[in-house]
Protein backbone atom coordinates (compact mmCIF):
# COMPACT_ATOMS: atom_id res chain seq x y z
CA UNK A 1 0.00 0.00 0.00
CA UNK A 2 1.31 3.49 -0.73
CA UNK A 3 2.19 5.78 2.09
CA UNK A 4 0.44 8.47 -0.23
CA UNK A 5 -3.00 8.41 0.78
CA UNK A 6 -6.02 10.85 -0.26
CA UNK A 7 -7.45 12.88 2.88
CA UNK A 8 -11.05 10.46 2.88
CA UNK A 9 -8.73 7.64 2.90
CA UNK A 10 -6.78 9.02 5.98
CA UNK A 11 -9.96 9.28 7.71
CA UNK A 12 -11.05 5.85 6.69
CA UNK A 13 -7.79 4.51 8.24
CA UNK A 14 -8.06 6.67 11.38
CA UNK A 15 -11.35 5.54 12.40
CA UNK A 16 -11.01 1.93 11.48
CA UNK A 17 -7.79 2.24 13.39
CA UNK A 18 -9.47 4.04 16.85
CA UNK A 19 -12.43 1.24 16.39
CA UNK A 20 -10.94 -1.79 15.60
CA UNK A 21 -8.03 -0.94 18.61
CA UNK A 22 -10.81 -0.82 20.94
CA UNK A 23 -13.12 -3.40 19.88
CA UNK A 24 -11.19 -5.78 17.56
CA UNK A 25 -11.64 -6.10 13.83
CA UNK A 26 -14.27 -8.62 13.35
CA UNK A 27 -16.89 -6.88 16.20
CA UNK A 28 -16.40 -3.43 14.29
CA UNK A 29 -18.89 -2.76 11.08
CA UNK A 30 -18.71 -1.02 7.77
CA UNK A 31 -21.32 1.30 8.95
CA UNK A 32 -19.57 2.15 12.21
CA UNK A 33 -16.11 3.08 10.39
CA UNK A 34 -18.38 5.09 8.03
CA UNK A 35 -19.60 7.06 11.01
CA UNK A 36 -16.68 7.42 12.74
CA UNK A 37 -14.85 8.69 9.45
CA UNK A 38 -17.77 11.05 8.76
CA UNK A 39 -18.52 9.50 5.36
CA UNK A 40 -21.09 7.78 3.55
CA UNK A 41 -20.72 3.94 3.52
CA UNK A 42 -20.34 3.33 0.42
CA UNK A 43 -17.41 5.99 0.08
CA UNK A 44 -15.64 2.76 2.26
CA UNK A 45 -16.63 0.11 -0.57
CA UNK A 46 -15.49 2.32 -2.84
CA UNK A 47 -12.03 2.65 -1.58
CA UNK A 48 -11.49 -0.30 0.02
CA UNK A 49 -14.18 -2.99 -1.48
CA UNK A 50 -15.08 -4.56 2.16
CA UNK A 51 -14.30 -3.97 5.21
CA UNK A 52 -11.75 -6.91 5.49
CA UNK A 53 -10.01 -5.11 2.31
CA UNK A 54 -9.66 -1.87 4.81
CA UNK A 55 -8.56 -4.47 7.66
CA UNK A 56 -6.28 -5.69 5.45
CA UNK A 57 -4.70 -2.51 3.99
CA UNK A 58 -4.63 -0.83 7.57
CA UNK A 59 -2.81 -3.83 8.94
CA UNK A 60 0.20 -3.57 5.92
CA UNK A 61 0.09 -0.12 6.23
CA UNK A 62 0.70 -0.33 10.04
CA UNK A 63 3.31 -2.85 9.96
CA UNK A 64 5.71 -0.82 7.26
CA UNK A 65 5.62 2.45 9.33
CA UNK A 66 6.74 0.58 12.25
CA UNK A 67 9.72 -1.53 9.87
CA UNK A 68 10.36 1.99 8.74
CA UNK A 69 10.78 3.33 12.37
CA UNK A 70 12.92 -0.61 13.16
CA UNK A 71 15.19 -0.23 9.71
CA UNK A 72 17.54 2.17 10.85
CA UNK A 73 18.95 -0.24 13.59
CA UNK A 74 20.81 -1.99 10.63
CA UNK A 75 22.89 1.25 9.86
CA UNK A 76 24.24 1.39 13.33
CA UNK A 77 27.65 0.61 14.04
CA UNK A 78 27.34 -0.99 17.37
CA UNK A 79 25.26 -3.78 18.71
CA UNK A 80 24.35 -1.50 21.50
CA UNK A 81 23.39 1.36 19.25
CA UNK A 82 21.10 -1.03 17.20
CA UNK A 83 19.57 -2.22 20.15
CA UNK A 84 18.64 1.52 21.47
CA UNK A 85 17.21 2.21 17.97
CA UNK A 86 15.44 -0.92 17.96
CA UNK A 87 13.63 -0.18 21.40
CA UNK A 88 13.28 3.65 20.65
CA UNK A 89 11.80 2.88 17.26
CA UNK A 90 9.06 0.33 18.68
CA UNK A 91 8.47 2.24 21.77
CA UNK A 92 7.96 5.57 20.08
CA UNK A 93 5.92 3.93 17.07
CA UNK A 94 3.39 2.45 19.82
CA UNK A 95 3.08 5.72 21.92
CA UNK A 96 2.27 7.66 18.55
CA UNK A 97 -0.29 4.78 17.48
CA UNK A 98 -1.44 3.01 20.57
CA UNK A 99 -4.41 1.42 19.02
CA UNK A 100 -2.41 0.10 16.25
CA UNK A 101 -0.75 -1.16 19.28
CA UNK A 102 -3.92 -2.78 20.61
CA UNK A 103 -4.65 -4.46 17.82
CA UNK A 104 -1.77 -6.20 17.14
CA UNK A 105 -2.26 -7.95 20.04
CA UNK A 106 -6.05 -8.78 19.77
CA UNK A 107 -5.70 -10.02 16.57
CA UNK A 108 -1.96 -11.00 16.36
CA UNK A 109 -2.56 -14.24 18.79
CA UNK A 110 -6.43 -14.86 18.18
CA UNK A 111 -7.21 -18.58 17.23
CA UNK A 112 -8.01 -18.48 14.39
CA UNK A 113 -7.92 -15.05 13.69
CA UNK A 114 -9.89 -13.74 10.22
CA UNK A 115 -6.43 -11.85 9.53
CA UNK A 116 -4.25 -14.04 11.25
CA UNK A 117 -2.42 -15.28 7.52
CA UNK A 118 -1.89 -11.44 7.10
CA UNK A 119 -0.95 -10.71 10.01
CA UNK A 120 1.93 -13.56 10.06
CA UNK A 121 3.50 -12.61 7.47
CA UNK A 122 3.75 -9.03 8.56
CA UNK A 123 4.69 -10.23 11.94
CA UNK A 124 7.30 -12.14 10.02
CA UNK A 125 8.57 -8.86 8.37
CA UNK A 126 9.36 -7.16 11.62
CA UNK A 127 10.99 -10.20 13.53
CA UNK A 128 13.01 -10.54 10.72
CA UNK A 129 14.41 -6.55 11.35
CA UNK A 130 14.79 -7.67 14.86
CA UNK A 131 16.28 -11.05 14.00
CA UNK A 132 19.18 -9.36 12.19
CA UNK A 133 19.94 -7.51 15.30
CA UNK A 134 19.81 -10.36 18.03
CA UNK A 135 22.12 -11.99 15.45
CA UNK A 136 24.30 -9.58 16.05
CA UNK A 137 24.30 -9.72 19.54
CA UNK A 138 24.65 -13.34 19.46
CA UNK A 139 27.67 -13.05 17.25
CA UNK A 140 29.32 -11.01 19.91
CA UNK A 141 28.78 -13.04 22.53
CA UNK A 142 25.98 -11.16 24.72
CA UNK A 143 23.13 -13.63 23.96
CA UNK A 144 23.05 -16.47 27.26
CA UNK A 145 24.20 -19.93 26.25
CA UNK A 146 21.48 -21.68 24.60
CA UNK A 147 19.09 -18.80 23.59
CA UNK A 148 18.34 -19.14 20.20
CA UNK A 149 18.16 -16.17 17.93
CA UNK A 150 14.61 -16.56 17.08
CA UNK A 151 13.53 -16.97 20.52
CA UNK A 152 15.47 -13.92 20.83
CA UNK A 153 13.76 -11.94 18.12
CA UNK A 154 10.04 -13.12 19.17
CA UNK A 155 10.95 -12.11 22.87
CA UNK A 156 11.90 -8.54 22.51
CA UNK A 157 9.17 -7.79 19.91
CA UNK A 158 6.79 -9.40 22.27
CA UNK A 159 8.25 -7.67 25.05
CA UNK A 160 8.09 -4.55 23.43
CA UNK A 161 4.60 -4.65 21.90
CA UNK A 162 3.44 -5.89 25.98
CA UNK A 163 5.60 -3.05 27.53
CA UNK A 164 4.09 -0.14 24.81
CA UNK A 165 0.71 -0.94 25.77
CA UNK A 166 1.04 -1.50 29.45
CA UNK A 167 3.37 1.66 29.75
CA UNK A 168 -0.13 3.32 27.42
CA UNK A 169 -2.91 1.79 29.44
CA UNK A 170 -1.59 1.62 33.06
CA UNK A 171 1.26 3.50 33.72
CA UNK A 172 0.29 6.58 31.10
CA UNK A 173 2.07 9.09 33.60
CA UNK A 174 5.80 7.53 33.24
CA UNK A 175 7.74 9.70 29.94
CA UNK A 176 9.20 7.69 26.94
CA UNK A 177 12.47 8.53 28.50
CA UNK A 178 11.97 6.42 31.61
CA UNK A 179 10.08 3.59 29.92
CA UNK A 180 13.51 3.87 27.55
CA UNK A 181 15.95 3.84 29.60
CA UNK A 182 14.21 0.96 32.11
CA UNK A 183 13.34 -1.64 28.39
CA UNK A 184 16.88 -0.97 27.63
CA UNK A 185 18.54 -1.83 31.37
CA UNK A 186 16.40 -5.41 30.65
CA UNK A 187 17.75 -6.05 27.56
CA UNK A 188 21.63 -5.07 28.09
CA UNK A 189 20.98 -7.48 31.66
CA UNK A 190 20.80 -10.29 28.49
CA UNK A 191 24.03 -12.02 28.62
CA UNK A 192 28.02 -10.35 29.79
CA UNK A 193 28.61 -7.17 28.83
CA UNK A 194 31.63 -6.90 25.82
């Protein structure tokens, strides 16, 4: 999906988005996005087809912006420096789009999920930025004996994605900054320090 988007098609995202991160994709209607984007409902069949067609779009769209905000952490020098980037990029990508947040995880582990195919493969995309990193780390020594890199990967983005929403929901006080600094003392506590 292009980042390029016309303004009714914004709106379509933004209330499909707020809806669907508080209710869930399949409990949310056509005529409810329509109404929460101020727009006829057939102005969403028109753009999207169907409402799992917006789903769908929203959920690809979602997932780049966050690999966009994860990508940099392969031009770092350091494994340290890629790890920071790693954690600001996920951390700050959730606090600007919390629902997105919230619906990764309601429909991310849902058995079986209507998107759950889509969302794999996205899910895929991202570990595999992450992946890259923790290989890193492993080559220099910092991952424990016996952790495997994928288990790696899957942990911090899970640990991540948990933290974002938990640090959104119930601790919504605490800055970026400390929520930061505290993801990053867990993850550097991951094996001896080089």
């Amino acid at each position: 999906m292009s980042t390029r988007r016309t303004p009714t098609k914004q709106k379509l995202f933004d209330a499909a988005l707020k809806l669907v991160g508080e209710r869930g994709a399949a409990s949310v209607t056509v005529d409810e996005i329509a109404a929460e984007a101020g727009v006829a409902k057939g102005t969403v069949y028109y753009n999207f087809g169907s409402k799992d067609a917006l789903v769908d779009a929203l959920l690809r769209h979602g997932v780049d912006l966050l690999a966009a905000r994860l990508r940099p952490a392969e031009e770092q020098a350091t494994t340290e420096d890629a790890l920071e980037t790693l954690v600001d990029g996920m951390l700050g990508f959730f606090a600007e789009y919390p629902a997105f947040g919230q619906l990764l995880v309601s429909e991310l582990w849902r058995t079986p999920g209507q998107w759950h195919g889509t969302l794999s493969l996205l899910r895929d995309d991202i570990v595999s930025i992450v992946k890259a990193q923790m290989q890193r780390v492993h080559d220099a020594g910092r991952l424990p004996e016996g952790v495997q890199v994928g288990t790696a990967s899957a942990a911090l983005f899970g640990t991540l994605l948990v933290i974002a929403l938990d640090w959104q929901v119930f601790q919504p006080d605490r800055s970026l900054a400390e929520v930061r600094d505290s993801v990053l003392l867990l993850v550097r506590g991951l094996g001896p320090q080089t």
